[in-house]
Protein backbone atom coordinates (compact mmCIF):
# COMPACT_ATOMS: atom_id res chain seq x y z
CA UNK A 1 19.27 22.30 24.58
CA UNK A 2 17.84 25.11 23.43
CA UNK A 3 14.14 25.61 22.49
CA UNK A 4 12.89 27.58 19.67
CA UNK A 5 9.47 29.08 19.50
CA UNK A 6 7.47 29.30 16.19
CA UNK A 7 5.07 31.50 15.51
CA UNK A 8 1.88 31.06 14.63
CA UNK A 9 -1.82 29.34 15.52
CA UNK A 10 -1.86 26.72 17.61
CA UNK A 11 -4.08 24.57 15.28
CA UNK A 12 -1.29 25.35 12.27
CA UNK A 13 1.45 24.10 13.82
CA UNK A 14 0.14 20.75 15.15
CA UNK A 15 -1.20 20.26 11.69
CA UNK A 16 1.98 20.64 10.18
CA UNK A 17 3.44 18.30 12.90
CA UNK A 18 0.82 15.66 12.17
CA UNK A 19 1.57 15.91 8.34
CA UNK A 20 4.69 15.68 8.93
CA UNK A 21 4.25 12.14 10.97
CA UNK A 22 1.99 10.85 8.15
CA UNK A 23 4.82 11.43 5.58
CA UNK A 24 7.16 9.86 7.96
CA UNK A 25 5.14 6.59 8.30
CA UNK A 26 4.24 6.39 4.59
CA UNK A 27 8.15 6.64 3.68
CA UNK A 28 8.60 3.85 6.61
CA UNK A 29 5.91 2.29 5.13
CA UNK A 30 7.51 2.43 1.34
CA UNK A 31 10.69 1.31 2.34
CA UNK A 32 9.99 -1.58 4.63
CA UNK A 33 6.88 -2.96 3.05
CA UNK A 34 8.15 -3.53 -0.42
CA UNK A 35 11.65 -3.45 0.63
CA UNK A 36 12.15 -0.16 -1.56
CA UNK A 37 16.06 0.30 -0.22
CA UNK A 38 17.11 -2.37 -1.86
CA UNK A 39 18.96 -0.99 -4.88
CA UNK A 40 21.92 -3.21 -5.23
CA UNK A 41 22.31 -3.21 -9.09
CA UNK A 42 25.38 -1.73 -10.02
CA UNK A 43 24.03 0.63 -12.81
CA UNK A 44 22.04 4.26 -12.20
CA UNK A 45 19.22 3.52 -14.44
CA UNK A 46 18.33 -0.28 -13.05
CA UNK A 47 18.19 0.86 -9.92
CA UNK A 48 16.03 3.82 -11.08
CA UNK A 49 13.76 1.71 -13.02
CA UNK A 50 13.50 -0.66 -9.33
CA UNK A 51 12.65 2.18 -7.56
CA UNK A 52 10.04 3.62 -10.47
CA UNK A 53 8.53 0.22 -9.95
CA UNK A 54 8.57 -0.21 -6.25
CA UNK A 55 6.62 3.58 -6.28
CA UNK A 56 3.94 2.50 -8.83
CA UNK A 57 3.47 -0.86 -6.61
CA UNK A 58 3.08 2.23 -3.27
CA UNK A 59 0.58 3.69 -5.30
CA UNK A 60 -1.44 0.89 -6.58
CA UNK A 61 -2.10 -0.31 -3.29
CA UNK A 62 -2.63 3.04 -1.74
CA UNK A 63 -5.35 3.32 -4.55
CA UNK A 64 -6.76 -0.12 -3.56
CA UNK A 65 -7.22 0.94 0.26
CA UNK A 66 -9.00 4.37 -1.51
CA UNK A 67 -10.88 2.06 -3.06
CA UNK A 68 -11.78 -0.61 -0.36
CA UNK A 69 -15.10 0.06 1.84
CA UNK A 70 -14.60 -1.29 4.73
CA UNK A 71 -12.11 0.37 7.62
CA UNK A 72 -10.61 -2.87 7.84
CA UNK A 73 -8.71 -2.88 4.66
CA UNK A 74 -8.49 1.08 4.62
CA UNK A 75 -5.84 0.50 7.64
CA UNK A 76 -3.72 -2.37 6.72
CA UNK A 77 -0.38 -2.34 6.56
CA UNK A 78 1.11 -3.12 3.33
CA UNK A 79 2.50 -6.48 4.46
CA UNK A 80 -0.96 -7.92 5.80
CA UNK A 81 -2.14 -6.66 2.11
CA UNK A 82 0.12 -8.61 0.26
CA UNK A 83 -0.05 -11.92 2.33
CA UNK A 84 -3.77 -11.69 2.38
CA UNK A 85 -4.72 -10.54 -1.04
CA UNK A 86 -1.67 -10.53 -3.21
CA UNK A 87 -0.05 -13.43 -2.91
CA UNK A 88 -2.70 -16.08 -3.53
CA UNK A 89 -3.09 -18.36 -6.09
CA UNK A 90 -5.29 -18.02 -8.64
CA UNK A 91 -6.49 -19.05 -12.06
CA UNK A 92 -8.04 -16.66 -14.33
CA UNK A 93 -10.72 -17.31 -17.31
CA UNK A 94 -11.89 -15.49 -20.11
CA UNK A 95 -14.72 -16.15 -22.34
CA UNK A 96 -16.34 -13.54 -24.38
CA UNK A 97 -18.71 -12.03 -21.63
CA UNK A 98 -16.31 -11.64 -18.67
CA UNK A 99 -13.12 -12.55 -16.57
CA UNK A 100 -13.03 -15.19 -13.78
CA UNK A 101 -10.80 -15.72 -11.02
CA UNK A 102 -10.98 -18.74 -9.46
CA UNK A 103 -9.37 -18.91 -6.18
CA UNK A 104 -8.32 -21.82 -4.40
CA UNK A 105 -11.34 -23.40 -2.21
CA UNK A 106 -8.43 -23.17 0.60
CA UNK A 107 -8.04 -19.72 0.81
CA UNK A 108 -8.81 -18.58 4.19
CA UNK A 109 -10.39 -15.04 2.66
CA UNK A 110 -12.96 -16.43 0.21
CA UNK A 111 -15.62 -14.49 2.08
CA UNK A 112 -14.20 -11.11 1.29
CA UNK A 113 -15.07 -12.11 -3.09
CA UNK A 114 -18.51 -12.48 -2.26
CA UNK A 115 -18.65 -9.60 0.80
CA UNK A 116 -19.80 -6.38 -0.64
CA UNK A 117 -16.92 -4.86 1.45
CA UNK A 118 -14.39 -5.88 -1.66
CA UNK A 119 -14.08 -2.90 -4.25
């Protein structure tokens, strides 16, 4: 095997080594969270339009854990995310004044509505 040296600081290289990792885990993180290699429509633009979809549903929950003040959330994976915030049932009211959500008085998160941890 043969080893190649590159030049440069010390401090450069293991950043770009540790920004490469991140970009690693957030691709592992894209494709196995929402399932994002699943493109088995037969046509170029439906699976385009999938994978346009399954990138804005990346983003909205990376802006959610931007969002989210407590470390907790900040580090969840994107499956512990979905299970525990995403796919609850809800019921949502308007009047003229606001928007309600009423959750189900089962949920085992109803702290977090009230906890000034939720953005």
């Amino acid at each position: 095997m043969r080893e190649t040296k590159i030049a440069g600081c010390t401090s450069a290289i293991f950043a770009f080594y540790n920004d490469r990792e991140r970009m690693r885990k957030s691709h592992r993180e894209f494709k196995n969270g929402f399932h994002a290699d699943r493109l088995s429509c037969h046509r170029f633009l439906a699976n385009a339009f999938r994978l346009l979809l399954y990138g804005f549903a990346y983003n909205l929950v990376n802006l959610f854990r931007l969002l989210a003040l407590s470390q907790e959330w900040r580090s969840a994976q994107i499956e512990t995310l979905c299970a525990r915030l995403f796919k609850i049932g809800a019921r949502v009211g308007q009047t003229a004044r606001c928007i309600r959500v009423h959750l189900a008085t089962g949920w085992p998160w109803q702290s977090l509505s009230a906890n000034s941890s939720w953005p």
